[in-house]
Each structure stands twice: as C-alpha cells, then as structure tokens.
C-alpha atoms as a PDB file:
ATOM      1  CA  UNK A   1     117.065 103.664  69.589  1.00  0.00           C
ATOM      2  CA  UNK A   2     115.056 100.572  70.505  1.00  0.00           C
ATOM      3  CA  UNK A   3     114.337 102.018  74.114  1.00  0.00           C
ATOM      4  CA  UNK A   4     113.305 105.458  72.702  1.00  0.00           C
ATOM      5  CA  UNK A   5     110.918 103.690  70.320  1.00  0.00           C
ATOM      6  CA  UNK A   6     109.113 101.696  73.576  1.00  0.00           C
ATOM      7  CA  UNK A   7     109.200 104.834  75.473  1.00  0.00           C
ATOM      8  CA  UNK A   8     107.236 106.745  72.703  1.00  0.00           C
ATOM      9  CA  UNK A   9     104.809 103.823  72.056  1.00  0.00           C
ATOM     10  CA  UNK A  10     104.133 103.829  75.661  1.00  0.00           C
ATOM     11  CA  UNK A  11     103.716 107.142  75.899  1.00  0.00           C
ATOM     12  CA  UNK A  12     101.481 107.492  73.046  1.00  0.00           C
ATOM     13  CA  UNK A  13      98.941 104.098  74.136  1.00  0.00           C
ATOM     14  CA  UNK A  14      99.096 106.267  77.155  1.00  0.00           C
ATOM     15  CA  UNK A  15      97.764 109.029  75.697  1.00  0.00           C
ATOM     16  CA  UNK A  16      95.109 107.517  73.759  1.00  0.00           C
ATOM     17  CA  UNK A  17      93.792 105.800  76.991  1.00  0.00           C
ATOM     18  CA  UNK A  18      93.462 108.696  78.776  1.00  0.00           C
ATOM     19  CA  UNK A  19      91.495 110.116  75.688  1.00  0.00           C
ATOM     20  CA  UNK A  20      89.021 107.315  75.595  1.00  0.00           C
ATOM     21  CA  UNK A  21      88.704 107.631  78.661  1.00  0.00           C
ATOM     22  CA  UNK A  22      87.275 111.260  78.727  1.00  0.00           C
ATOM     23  CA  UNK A  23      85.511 110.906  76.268  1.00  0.00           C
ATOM     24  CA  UNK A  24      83.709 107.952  78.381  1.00  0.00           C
ATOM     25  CA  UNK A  25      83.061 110.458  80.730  1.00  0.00           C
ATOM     26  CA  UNK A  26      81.382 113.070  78.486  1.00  0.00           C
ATOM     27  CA  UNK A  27      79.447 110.713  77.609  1.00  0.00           C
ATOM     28  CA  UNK A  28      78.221 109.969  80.830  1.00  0.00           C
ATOM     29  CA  UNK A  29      77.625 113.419  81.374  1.00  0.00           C
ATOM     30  CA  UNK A  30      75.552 114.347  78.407  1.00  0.00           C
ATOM     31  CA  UNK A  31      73.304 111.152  79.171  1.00  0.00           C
ATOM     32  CA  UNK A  32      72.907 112.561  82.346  1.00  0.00           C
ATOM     33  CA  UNK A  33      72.445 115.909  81.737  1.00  0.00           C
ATOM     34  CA  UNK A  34      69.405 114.276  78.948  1.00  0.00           C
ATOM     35  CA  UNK A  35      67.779 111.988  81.322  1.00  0.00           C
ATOM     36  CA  UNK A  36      65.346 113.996  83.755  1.00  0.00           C
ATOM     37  CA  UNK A  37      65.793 112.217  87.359  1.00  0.00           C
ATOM     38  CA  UNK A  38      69.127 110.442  86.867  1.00  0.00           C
ATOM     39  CA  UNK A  39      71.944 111.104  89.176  1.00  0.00           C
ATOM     40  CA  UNK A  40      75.049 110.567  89.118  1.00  0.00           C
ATOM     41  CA  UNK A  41      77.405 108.442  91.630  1.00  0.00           C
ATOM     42  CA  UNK A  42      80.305 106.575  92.183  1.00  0.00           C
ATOM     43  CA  UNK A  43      80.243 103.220  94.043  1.00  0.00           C
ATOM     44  CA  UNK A  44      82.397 104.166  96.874  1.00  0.00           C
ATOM     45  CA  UNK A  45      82.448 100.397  98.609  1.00  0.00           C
ATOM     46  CA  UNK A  46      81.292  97.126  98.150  1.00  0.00           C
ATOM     47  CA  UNK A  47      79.925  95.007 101.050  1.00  0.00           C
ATOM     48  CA  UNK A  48      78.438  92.318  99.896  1.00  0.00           C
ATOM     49  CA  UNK A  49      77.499  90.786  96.174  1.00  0.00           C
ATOM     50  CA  UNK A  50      74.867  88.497  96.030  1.00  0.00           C
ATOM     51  CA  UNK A  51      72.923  86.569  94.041  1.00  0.00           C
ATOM     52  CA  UNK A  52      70.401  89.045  93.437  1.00  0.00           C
ATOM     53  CA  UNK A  53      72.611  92.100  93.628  1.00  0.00           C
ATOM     54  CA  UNK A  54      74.994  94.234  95.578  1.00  0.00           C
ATOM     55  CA  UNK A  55      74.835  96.377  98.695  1.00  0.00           C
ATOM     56  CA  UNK A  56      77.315  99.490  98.724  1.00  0.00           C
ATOM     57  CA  UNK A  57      78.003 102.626  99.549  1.00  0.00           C
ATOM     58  CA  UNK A  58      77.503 104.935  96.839  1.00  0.00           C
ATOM     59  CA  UNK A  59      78.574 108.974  96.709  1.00  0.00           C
ATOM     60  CA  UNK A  60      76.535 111.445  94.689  1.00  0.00           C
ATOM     61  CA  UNK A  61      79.253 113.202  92.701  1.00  0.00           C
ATOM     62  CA  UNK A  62      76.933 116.441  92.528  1.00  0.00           C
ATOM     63  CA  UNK A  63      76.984 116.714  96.598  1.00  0.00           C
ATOM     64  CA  UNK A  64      79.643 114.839  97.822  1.00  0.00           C
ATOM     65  CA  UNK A  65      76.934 112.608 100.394  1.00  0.00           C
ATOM     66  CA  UNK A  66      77.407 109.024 101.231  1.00  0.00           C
ATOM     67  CA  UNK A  67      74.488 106.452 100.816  1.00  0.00           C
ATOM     68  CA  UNK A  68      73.999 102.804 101.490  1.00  0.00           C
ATOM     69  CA  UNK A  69      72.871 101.230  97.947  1.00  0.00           C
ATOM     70  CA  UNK A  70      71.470  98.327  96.697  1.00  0.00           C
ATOM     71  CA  UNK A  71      71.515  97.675  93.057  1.00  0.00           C
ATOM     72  CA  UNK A  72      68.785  94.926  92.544  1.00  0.00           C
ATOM     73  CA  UNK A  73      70.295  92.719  89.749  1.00  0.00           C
ATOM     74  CA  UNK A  74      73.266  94.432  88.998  1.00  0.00           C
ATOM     75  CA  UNK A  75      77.319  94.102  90.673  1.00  0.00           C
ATOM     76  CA  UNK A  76      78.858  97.236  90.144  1.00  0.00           C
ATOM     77  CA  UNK A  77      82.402  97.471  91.337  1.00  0.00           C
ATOM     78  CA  UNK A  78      84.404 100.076  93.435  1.00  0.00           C
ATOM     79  CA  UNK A  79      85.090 102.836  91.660  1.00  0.00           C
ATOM     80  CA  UNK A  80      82.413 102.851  89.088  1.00  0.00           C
ATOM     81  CA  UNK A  81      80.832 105.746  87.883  1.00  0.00           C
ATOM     82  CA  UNK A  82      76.952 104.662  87.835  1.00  0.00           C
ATOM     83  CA  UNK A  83      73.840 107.146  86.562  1.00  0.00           C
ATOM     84  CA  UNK A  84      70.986 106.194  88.091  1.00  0.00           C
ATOM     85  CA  UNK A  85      67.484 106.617  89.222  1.00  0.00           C
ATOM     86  CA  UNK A  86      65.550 105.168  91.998  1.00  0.00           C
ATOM     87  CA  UNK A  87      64.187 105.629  95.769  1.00  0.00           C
ATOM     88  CA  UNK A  88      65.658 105.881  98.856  1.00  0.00           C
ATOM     89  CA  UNK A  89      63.568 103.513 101.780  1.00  0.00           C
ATOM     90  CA  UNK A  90      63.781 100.972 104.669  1.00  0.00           C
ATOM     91  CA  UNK A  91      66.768  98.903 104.397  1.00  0.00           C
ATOM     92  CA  UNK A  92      65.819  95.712 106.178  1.00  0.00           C
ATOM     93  CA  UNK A  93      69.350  94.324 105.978  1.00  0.00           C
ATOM     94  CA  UNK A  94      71.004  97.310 108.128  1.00  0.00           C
ATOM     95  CA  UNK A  95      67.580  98.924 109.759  1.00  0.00           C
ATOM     96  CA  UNK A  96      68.577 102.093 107.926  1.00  0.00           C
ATOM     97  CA  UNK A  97      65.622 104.254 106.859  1.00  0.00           C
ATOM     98  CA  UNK A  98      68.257 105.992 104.288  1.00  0.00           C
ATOM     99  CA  UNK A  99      68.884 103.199 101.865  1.00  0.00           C
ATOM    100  CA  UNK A 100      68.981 103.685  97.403  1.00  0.00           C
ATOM    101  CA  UNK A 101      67.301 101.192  96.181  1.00  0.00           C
ATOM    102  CA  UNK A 102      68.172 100.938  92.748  1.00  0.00           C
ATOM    103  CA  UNK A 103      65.843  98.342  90.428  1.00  0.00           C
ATOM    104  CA  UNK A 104      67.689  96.343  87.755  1.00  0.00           C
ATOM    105  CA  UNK A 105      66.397  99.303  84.504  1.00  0.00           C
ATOM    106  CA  UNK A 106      67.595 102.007  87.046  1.00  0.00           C
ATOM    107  CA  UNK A 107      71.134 101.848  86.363  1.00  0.00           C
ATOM    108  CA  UNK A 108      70.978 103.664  82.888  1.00  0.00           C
ATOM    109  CA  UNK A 109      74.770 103.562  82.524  1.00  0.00           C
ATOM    110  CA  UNK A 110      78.330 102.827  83.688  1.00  0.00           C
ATOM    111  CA  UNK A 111      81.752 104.200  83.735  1.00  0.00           C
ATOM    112  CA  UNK A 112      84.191 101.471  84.288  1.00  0.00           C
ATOM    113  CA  UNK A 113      85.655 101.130  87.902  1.00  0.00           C
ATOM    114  CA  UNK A 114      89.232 103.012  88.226  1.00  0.00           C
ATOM    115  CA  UNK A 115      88.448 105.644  84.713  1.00  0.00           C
ATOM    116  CA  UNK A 116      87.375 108.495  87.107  1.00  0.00           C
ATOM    117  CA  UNK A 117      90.053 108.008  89.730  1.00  0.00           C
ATOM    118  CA  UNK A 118      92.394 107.474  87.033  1.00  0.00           C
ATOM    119  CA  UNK A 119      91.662 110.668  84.923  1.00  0.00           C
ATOM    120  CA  UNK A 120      91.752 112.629  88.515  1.00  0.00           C
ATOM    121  CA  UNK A 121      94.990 111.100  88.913  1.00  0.00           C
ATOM    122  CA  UNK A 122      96.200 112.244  85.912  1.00  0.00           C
ATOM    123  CA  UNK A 123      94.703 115.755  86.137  1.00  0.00           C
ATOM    124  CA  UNK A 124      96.410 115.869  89.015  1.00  0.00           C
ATOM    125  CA  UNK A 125     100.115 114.917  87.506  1.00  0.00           C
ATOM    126  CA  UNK A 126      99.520 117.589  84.752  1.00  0.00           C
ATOM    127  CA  UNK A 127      98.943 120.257  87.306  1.00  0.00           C
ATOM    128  CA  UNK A 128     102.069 119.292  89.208  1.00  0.00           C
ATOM    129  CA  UNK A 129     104.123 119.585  86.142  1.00  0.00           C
ATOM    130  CA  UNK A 130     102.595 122.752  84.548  1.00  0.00           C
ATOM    131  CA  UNK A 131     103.900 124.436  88.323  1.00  0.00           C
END
C-alpha cells in the first residue's frame, strides 16, 4: 500500500511539473507572438561568462540557424529558452562579422534551462507509448 501511495504521488508531482511547465512555454509564446521584433532562441552553448556577460551560441527556434551571442549583462544558461531582440555585428572577440549582440533590456524573457528539452523529452515518451 505504502509503495502504491509514493508511486501515485510521484506520478502526480510529475504531472503537475510537466503542466507548469507548458504553460511556461505558452507563455513565452504569446509574449512573443505580442512583441514586434523579438525572436525566439535557445542558448545552445556557453563559452565563456564574464563579468559583464556571456558569449554563446544561440539557435533561432523559428529556423533552426546557429549564432554566436553575447548577452551584455545577462548569464543565461544552456538550454534556456530566451526571447530577444537585438543586432547582429563585428564580434571583436572571435573576428566574426555574424555575432547577436544582445543589450542587457533585450532579453525580454526566459524559459528556464532544461523545460524545453524536458517537455520534448516527454512528448517524445508519450508518442512511444501511444504506438
């Protein structure tokens, strides 16, 4: 009885994290979808933090593309969902003309690191199971 009751309390904490977790997302979404010029991307990999900010590779979730970031006062972490506006210019650091530079009132919003791979994940489960 006792290890039916944890099961179903896991189960069910389980289930309400996933939930929040979409629901994080749509979010996200809808303040994109709202906010003329923002983008959204996931921080694909950290290369260095600094005092000032971070330099990373970020991919825009709408095409898929790969670009060096830095986000000027800000330390997002791999994994995060980020909407965002900014330029793309000279990055001194790497001599790459192809660089986001993101100022500190450009990141608009953030999706913890892990909640997009980890409702994929779980997409993923569900469709194995419903075959």
């Amino acid at each position: 009885m006792l290890i039916v009751g944890i099961a179903w309390s896991a189960k069910r904490q389980n289930h309400a994290r996933q939930l929040a977790r979409w629901k994080e997302l749509e979010w996200l979404q809808a303040l994109s979808a709202a906010t003329p010029g923002a983008e959204l991307a996931e921080v694909t990999r950290v290369y260095q933090s600094a005092r000032f900010g971070t330099k990373a590779v970020i991919t825009w979730l709408a095409s898929g593309r790969r670009q060096d970031a830095w986000f000027e006062g800000n330390w997002p972490g791999p994994g995060a969902v980020v909407l965002l506006c900014g330029v793309t210019g000279w990055g001194p650091h790497n001599r790459n003309p192809d660089v986001f530079f993101v100022l500190p009132d450009e990141l608009l919003a953030m999706m913890s690191a892990g909640t997009r791979k980890a409702l994929l994940h779980n997409h993923m489960q569900g469709a194995k199971r419903a075959r």
